[in-house]
C-alpha atoms as a PDB file:
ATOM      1  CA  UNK A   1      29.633  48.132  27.802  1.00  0.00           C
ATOM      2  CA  UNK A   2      30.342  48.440  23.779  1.00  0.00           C
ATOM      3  CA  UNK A   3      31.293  46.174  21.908  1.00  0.00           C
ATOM      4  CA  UNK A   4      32.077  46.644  17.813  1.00  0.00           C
ATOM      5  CA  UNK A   5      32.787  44.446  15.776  1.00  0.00           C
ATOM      6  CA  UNK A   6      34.024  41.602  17.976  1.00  0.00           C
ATOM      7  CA  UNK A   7      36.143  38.688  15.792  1.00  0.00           C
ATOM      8  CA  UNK A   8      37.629  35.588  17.109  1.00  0.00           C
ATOM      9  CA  UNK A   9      38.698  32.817  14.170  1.00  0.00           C
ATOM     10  CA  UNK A  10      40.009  29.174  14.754  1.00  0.00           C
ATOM     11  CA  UNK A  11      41.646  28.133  11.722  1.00  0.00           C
ATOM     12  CA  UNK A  12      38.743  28.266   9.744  1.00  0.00           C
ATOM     13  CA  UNK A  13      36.068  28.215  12.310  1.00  0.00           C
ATOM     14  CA  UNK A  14      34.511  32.087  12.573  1.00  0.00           C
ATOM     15  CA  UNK A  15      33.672  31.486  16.337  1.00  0.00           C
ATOM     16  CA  UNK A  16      32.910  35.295  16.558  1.00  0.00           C
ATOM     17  CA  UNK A  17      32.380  36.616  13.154  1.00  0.00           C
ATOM     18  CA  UNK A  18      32.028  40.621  13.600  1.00  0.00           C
ATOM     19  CA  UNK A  19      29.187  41.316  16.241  1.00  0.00           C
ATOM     20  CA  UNK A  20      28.061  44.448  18.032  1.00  0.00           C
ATOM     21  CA  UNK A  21      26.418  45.566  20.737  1.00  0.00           C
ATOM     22  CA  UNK A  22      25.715  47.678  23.508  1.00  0.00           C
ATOM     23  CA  UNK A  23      24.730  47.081  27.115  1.00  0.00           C
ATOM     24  CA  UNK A  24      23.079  49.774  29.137  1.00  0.00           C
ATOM     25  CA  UNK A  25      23.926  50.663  32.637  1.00  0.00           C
ATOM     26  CA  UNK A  26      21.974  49.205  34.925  1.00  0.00           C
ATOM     27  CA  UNK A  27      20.593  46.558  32.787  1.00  0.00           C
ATOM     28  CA  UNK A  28      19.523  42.759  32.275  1.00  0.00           C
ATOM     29  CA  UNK A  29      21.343  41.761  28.813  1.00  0.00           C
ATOM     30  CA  UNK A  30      20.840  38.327  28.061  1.00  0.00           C
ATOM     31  CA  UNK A  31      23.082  36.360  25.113  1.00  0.00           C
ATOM     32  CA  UNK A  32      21.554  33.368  23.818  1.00  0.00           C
ATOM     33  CA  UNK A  33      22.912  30.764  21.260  1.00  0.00           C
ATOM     34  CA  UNK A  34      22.775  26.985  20.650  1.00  0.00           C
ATOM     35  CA  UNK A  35      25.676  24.993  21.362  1.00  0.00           C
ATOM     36  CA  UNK A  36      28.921  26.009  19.263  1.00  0.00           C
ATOM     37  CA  UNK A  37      27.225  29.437  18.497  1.00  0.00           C
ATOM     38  CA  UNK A  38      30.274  31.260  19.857  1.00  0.00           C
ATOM     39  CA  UNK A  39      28.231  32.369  22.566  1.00  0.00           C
ATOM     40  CA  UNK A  40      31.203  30.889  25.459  1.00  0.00           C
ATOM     41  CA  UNK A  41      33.710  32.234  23.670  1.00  0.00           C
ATOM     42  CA  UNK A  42      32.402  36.212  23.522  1.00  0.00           C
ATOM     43  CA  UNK A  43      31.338  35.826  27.684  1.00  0.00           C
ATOM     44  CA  UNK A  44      35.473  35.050  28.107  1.00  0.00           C
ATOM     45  CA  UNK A  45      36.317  37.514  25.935  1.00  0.00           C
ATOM     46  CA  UNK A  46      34.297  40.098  27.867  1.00  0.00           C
ATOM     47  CA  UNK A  47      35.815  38.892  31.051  1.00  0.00           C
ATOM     48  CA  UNK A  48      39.060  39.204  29.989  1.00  0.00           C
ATOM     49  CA  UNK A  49      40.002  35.152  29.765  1.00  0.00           C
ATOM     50  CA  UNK A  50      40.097  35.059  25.939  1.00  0.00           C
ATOM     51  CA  UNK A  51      41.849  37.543  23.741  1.00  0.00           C
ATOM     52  CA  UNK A  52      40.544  38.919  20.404  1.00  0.00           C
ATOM     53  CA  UNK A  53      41.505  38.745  17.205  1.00  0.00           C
ATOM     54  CA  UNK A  54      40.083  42.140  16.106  1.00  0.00           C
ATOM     55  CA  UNK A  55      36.996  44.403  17.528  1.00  0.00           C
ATOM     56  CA  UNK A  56      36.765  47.043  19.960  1.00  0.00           C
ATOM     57  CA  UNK A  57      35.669  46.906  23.353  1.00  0.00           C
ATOM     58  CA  UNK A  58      34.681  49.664  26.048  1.00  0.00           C
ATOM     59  CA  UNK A  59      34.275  49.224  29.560  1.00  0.00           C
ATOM     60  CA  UNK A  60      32.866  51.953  31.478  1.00  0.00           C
ATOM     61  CA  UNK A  61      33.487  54.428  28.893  1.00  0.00           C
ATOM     62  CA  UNK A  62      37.150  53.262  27.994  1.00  0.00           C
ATOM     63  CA  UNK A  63      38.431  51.100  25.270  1.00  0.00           C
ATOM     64  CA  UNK A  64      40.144  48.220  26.427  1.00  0.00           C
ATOM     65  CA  UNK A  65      42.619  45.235  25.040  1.00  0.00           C
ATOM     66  CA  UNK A  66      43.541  43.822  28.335  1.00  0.00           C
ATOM     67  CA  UNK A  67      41.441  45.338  31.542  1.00  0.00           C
ATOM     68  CA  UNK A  68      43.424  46.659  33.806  1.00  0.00           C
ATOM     69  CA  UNK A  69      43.763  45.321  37.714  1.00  0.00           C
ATOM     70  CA  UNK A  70      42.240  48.554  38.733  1.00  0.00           C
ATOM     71  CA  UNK A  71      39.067  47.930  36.187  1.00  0.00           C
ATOM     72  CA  UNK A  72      38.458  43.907  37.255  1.00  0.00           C
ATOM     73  CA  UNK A  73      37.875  45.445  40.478  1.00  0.00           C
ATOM     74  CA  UNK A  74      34.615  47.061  39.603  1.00  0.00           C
ATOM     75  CA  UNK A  75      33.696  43.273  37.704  1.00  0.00           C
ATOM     76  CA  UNK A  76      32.477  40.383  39.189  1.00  0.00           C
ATOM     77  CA  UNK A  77      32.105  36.964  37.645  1.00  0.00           C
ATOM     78  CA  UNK A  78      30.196  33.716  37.888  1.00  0.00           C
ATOM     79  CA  UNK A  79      31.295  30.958  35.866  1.00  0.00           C
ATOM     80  CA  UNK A  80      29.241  27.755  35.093  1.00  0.00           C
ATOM     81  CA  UNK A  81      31.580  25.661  37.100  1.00  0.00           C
ATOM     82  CA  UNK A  82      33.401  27.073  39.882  1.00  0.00           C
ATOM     83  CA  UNK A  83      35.790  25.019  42.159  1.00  0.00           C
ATOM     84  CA  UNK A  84      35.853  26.392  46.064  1.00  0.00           C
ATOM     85  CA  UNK A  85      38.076  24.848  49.098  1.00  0.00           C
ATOM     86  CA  UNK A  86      35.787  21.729  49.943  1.00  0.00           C
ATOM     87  CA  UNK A  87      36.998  22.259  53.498  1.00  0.00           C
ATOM     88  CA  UNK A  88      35.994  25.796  54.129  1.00  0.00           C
ATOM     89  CA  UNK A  89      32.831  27.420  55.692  1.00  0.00           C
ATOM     90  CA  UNK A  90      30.713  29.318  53.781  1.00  0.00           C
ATOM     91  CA  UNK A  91      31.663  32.196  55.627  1.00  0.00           C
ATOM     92  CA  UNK A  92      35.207  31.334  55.025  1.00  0.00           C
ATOM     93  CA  UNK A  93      35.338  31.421  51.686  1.00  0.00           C
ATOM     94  CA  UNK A  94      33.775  34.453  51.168  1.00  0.00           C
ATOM     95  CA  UNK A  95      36.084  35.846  53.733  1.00  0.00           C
ATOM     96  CA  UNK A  96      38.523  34.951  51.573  1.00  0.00           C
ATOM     97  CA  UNK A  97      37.274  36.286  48.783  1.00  0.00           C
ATOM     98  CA  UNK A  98      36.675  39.459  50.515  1.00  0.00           C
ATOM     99  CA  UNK A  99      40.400  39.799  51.622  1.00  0.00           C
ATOM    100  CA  UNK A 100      41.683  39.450  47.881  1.00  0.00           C
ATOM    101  CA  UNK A 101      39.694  41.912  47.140  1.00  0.00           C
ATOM    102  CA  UNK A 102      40.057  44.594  49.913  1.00  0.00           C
ATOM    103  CA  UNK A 103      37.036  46.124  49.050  1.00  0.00           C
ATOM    104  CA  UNK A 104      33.114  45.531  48.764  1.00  0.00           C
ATOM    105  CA  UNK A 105      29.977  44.166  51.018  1.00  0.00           C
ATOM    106  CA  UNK A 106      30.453  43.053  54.342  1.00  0.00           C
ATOM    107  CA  UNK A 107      30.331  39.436  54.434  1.00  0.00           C
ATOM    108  CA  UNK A 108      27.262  39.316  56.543  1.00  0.00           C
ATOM    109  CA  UNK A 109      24.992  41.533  53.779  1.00  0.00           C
ATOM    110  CA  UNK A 110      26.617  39.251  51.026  1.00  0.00           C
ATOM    111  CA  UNK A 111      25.156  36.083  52.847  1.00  0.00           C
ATOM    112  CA  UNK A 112      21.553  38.218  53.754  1.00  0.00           C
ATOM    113  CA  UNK A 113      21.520  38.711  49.746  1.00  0.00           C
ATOM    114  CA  UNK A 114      21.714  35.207  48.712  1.00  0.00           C
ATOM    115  CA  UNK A 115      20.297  33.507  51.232  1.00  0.00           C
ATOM    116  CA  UNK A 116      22.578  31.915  52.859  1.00  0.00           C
ATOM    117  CA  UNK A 117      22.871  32.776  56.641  1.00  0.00           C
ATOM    118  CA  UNK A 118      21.577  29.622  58.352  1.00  0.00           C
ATOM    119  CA  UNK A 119      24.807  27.925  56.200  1.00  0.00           C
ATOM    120  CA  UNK A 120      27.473  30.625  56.976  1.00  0.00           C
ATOM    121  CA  UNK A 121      29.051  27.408  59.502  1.00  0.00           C
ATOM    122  CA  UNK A 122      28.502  24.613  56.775  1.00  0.00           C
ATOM    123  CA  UNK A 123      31.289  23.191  55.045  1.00  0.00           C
ATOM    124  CA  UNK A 124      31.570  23.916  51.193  1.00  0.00           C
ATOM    125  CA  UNK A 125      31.436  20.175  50.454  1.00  0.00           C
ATOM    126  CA  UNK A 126      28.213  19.810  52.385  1.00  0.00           C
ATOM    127  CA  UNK A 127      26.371  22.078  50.335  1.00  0.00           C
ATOM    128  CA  UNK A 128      23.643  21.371  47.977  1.00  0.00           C
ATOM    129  CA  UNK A 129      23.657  22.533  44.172  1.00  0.00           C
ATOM    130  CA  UNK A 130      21.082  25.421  44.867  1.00  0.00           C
ATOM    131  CA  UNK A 131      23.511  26.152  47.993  1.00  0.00           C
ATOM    132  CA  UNK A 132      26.850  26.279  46.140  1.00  0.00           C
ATOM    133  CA  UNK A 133      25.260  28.090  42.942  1.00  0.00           C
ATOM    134  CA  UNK A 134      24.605  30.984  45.522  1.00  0.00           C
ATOM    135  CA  UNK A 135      27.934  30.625  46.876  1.00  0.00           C
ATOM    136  CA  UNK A 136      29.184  31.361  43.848  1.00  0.00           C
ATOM    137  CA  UNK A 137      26.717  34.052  43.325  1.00  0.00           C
ATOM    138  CA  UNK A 138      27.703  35.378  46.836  1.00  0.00           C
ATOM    139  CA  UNK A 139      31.857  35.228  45.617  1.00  0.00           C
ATOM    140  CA  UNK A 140      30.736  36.977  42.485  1.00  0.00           C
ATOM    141  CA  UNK A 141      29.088  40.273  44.425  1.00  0.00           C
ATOM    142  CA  UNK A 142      31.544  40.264  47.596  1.00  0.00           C
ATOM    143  CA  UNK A 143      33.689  42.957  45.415  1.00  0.00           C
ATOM    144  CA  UNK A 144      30.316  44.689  44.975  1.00  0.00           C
ATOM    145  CA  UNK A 145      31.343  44.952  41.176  1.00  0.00           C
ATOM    146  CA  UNK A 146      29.468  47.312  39.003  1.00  0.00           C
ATOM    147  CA  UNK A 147      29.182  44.593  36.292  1.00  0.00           C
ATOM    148  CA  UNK A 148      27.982  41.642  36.988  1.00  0.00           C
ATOM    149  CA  UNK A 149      28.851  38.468  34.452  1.00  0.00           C
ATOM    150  CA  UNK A 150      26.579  35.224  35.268  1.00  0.00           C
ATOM    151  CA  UNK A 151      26.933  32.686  32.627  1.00  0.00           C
ATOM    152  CA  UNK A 152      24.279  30.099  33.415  1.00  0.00           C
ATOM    153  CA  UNK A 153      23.820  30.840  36.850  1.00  0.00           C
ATOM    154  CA  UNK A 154      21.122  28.162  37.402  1.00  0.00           C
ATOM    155  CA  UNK A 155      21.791  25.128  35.163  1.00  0.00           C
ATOM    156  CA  UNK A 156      21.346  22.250  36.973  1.00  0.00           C
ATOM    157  CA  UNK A 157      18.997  23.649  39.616  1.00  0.00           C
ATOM    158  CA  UNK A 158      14.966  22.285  40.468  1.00  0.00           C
ATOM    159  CA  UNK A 159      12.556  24.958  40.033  1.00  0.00           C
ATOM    160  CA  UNK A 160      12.508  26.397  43.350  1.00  0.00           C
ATOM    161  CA  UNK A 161      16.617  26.962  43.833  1.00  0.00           C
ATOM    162  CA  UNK A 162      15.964  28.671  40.095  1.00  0.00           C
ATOM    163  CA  UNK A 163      13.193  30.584  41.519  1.00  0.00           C
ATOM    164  CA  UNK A 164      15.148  31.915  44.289  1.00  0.00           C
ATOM    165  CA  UNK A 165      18.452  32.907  42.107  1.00  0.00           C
ATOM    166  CA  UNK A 166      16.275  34.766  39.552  1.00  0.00           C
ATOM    167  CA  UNK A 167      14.635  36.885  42.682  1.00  0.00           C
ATOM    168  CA  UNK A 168      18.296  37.502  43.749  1.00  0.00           C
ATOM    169  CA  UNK A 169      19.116  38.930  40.499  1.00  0.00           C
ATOM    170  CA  UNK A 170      16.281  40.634  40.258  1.00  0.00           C
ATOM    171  CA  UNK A 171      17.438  42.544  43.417  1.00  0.00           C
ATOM    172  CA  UNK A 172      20.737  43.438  41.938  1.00  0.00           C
ATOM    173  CA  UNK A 173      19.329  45.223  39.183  1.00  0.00           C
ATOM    174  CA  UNK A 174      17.018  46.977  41.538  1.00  0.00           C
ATOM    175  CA  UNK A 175      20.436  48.485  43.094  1.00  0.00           C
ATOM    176  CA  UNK A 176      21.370  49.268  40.019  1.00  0.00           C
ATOM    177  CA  UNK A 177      23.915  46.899  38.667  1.00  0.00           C
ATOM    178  CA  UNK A 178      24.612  45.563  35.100  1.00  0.00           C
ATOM    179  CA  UNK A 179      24.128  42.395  34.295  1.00  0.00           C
ATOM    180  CA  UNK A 180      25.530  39.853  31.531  1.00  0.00           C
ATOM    181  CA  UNK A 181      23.985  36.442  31.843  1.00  0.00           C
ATOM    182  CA  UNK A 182      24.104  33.385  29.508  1.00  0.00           C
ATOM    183  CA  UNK A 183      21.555  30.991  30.108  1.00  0.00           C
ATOM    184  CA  UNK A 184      20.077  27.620  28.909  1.00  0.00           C
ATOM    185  CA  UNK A 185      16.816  28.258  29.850  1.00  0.00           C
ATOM    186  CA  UNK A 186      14.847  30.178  27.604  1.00  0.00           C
ATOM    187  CA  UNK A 187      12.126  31.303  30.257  1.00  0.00           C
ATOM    188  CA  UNK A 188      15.081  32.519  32.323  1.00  0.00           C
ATOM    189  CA  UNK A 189      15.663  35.472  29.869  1.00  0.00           C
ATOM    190  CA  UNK A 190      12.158  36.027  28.887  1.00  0.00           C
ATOM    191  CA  UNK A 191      11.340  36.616  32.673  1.00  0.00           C
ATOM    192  CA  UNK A 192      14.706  38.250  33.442  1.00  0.00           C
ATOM    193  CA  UNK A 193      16.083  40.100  30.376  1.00  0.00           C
ATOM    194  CA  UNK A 194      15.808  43.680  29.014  1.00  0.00           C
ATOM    195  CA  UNK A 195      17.427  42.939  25.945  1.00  0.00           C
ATOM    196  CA  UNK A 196      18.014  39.612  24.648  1.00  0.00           C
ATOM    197  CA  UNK A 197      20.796  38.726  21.822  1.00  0.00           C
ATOM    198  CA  UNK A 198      20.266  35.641  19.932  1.00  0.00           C
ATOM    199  CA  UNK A 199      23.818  34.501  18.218  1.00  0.00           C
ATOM    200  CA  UNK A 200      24.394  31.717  15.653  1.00  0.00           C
ATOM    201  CA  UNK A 201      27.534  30.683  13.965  1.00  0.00           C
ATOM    202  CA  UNK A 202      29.196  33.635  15.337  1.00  0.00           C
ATOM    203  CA  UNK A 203      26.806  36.133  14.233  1.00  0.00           C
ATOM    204  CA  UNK A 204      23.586  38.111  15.575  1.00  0.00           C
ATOM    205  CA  UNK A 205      20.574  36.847  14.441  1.00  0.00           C
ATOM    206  CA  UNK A 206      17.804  38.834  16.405  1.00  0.00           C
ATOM    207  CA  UNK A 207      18.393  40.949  19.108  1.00  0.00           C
ATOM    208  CA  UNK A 208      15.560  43.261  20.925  1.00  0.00           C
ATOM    209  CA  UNK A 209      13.593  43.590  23.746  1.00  0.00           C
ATOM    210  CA  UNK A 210      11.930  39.689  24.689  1.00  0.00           C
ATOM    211  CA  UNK A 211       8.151  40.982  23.642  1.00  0.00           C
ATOM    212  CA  UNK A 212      10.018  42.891  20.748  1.00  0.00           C
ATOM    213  CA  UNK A 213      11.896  40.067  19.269  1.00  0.00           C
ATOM    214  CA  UNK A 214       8.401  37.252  19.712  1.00  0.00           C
ATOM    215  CA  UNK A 215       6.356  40.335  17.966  1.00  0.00           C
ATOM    216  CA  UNK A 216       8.868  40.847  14.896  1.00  0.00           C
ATOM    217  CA  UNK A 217       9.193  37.093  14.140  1.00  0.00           C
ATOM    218  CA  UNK A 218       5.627  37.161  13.042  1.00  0.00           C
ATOM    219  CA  UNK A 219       4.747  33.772  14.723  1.00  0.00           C
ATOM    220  CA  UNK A 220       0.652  33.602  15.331  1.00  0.00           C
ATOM    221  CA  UNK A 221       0.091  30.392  17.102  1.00  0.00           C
ATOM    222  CA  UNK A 222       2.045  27.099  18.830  1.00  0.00           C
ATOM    223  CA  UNK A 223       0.146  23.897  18.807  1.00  0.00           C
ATOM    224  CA  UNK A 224       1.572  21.712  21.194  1.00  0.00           C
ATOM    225  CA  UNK A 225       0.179  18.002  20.943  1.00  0.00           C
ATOM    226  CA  UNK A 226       0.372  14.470  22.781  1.00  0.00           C
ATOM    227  CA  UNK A 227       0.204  11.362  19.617  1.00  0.00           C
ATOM    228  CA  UNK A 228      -0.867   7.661  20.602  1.00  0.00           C
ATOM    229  CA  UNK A 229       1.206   5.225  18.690  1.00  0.00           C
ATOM    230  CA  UNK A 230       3.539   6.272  15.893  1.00  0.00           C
ATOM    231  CA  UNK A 231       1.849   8.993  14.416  1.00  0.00           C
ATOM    232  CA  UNK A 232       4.007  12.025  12.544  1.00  0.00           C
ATOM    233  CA  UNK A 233       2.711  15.259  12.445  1.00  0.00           C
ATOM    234  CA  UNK A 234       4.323  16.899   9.318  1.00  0.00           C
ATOM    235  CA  UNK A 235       6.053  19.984   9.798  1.00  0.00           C
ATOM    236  CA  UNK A 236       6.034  19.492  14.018  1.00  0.00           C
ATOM    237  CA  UNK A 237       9.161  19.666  16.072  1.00  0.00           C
ATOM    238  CA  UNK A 238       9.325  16.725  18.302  1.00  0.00           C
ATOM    239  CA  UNK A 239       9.412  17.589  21.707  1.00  0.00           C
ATOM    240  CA  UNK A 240       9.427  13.791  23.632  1.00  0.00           C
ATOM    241  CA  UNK A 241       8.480  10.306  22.851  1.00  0.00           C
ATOM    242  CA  UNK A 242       4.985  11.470  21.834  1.00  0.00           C
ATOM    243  CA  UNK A 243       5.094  15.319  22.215  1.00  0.00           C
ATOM    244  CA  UNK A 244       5.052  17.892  19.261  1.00  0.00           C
ATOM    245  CA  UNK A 245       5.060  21.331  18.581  1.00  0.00           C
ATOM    246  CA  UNK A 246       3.814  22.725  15.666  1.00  0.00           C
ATOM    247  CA  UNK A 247       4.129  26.765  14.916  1.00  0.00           C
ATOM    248  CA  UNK A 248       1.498  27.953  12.401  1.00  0.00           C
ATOM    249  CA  UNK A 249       0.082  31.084  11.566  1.00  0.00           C
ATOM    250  CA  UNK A 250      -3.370  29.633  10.613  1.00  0.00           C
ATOM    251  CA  UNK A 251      -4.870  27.561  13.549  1.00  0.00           C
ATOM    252  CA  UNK A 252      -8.246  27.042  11.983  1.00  0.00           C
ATOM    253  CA  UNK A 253      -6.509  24.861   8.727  1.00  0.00           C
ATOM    254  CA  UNK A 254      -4.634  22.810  10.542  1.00  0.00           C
ATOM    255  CA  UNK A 255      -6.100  21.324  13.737  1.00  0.00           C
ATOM    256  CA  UNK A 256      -8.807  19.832  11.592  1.00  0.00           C
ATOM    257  CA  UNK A 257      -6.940  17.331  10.055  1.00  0.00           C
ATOM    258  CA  UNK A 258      -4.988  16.706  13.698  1.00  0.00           C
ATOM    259  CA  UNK A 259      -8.083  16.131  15.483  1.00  0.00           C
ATOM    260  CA  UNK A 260      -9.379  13.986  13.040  1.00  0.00           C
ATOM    261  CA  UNK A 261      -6.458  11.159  12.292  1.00  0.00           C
ATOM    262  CA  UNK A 262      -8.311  10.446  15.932  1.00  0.00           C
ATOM    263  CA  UNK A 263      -4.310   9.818  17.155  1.00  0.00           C
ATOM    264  CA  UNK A 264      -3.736  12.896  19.026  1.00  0.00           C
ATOM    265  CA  UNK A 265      -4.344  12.471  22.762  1.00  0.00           C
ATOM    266  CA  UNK A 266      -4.223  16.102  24.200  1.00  0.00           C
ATOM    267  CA  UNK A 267      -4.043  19.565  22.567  1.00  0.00           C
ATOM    268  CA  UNK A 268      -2.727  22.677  23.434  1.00  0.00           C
ATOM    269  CA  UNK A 269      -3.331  26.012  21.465  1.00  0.00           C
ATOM    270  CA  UNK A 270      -0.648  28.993  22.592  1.00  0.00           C
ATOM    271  CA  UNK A 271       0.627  32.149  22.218  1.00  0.00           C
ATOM    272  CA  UNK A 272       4.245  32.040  20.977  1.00  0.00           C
ATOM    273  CA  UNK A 273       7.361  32.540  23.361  1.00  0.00           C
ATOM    274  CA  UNK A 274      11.525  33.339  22.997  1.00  0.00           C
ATOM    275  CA  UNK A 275      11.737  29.611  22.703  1.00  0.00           C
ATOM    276  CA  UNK A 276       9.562  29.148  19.773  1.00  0.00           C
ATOM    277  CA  UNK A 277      11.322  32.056  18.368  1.00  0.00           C
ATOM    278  CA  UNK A 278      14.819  30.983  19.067  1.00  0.00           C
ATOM    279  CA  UNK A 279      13.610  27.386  17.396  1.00  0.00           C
ATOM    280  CA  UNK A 280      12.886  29.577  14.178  1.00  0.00           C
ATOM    281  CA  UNK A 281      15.408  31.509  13.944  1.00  0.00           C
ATOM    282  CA  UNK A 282      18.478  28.956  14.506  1.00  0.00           C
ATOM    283  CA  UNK A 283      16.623  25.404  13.670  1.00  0.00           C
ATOM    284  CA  UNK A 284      17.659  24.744  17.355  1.00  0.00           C
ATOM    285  CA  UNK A 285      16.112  24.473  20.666  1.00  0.00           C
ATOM    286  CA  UNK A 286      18.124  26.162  23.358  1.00  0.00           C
ATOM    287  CA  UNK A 287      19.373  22.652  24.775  1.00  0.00           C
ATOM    288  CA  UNK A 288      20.117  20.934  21.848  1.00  0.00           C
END
């Protein structure tokens, strides 16, 4: 995928305000943003749900406007919320799936790949969040697409359902596929991610490898902290109630004076991460 110079204006909003990129066959590409970054609105461009107002995009080598019927076929898409017949099997629906598609995986290797044999004979409405977020996974691949979009493929999952999707996708760059995925969670695309593209008021602010990006932003140290009563650490974002984090390049100055107001409970000295990164660059954690 190409993409030059991508534009998309509301009135006087700049939702997309001239951004490029390239994603590489048979890689992880991960687009970041806070909240009304314009990040929603290039993912449904990409896919073909939003049209431009100027920029060019190629899809396997060809520049397209609208993708053609015979192009979609080779795409497969998870959106953050997707709405299946309550009333249908698992097997049923991708069955269905399968049959709109007349092509792709056999429904019985799509429900090996994300885990979902033992529920092929469950009904849709039974299933639990980490259950219908592989569904929709499972829908997504059934074309066996060549492009893969996931946009937030795990929000709202515990740890272990997250776990289990990021070993799934995992596996479907091991067969080789491309994959687009927007995500909330910062560790997410650290751990997943070949590139990662940070986007802000409609425009690219970093964009790199994840070790690449946390190396150029210069950040030394994170000093994470737990305060008893209402003690303000200046300069510190705050995390909770009583939690702060505090990025410095010079440890040794500053922990003195913490450790001494004697209203600091717990301290923890770190290396920095995309998060702390992403907080620099856009003022924003990835949630807010």
């Amino acid at each position: 995928m190409e993409v030059k110079n991508l534009k998309k204006y509301y009135k006087d909003v700049k939702a997309v305000d001239g951004i490029s990129f390239n994603v590489e066959e048979g890689s992880i590409f991960a687009l970041l943003g806070p909240n009304g970054a314009g990040k929603t609105t290039t993912v449904e461009i990409l896919e073909g749900l939003r049209k431009k107002d100027s920029g060019e995009i190629k899809l396997f080598g060809e520049t397209v406007d609208d993708i053609p019927k015979e192009m979609k076929k080779r795409i497969g898409v998870q959106l953050q919320k997707s709405a299946f017949f309550s009333h249908l099997t698992v097997r049923e629906t991708l069955s269905l799936f399968r049959e709109l598609y007349g092509r792709g995986y056999r429904v019985r290797e799509i429900l090996e790949m994300v885990h979902l044999v033992d529920k092929e004979k469950s009904l849709v409405k039974n299933l639990s969040g980490g259950q219908l977020q592989r569904l929709a996974l499972g829908v997504a691949l059934i074309n066996d697409p060549e492009l893969i979009f996931l946009d937030e493929p795990t929000t709202g999952l515990d740890p272990q359902a997250r776990r289990m999707v990021w070993g799934i996708i995992k596996d479907l760059k091991s067969k080789g596929k491309t994959i687009f995925l927007t995500t909330h969670y910062m560790e997410e695309a650290e751990y997943l991610a070949d590139v990662v593209c940070i986007i802000d008021h409609g425009k690219i602010v970093e964009m790199g490898g994840p070790e690449e990006i946390i190396r150029r932003s210069g950040l030394k140290t994170v000093i994470e902290m737990e305060t008893i009563e209402d003690f303000v650490v200046k300069g510190a974002e705050k995390l909770d109630a009583n939690k702060y984090r505090l990025i410095v390049n010079e440890p040794e100055r500053v922990l003195p004076e913490i450790l001494k107001s004697g209203k600091v409970s717990n301290v923890m000295i770190r290396k920095p991460n995309l998060e702390d990164v992403f907080l620099k660059l856009t003022g924003h954690s990835l949630r807010d």
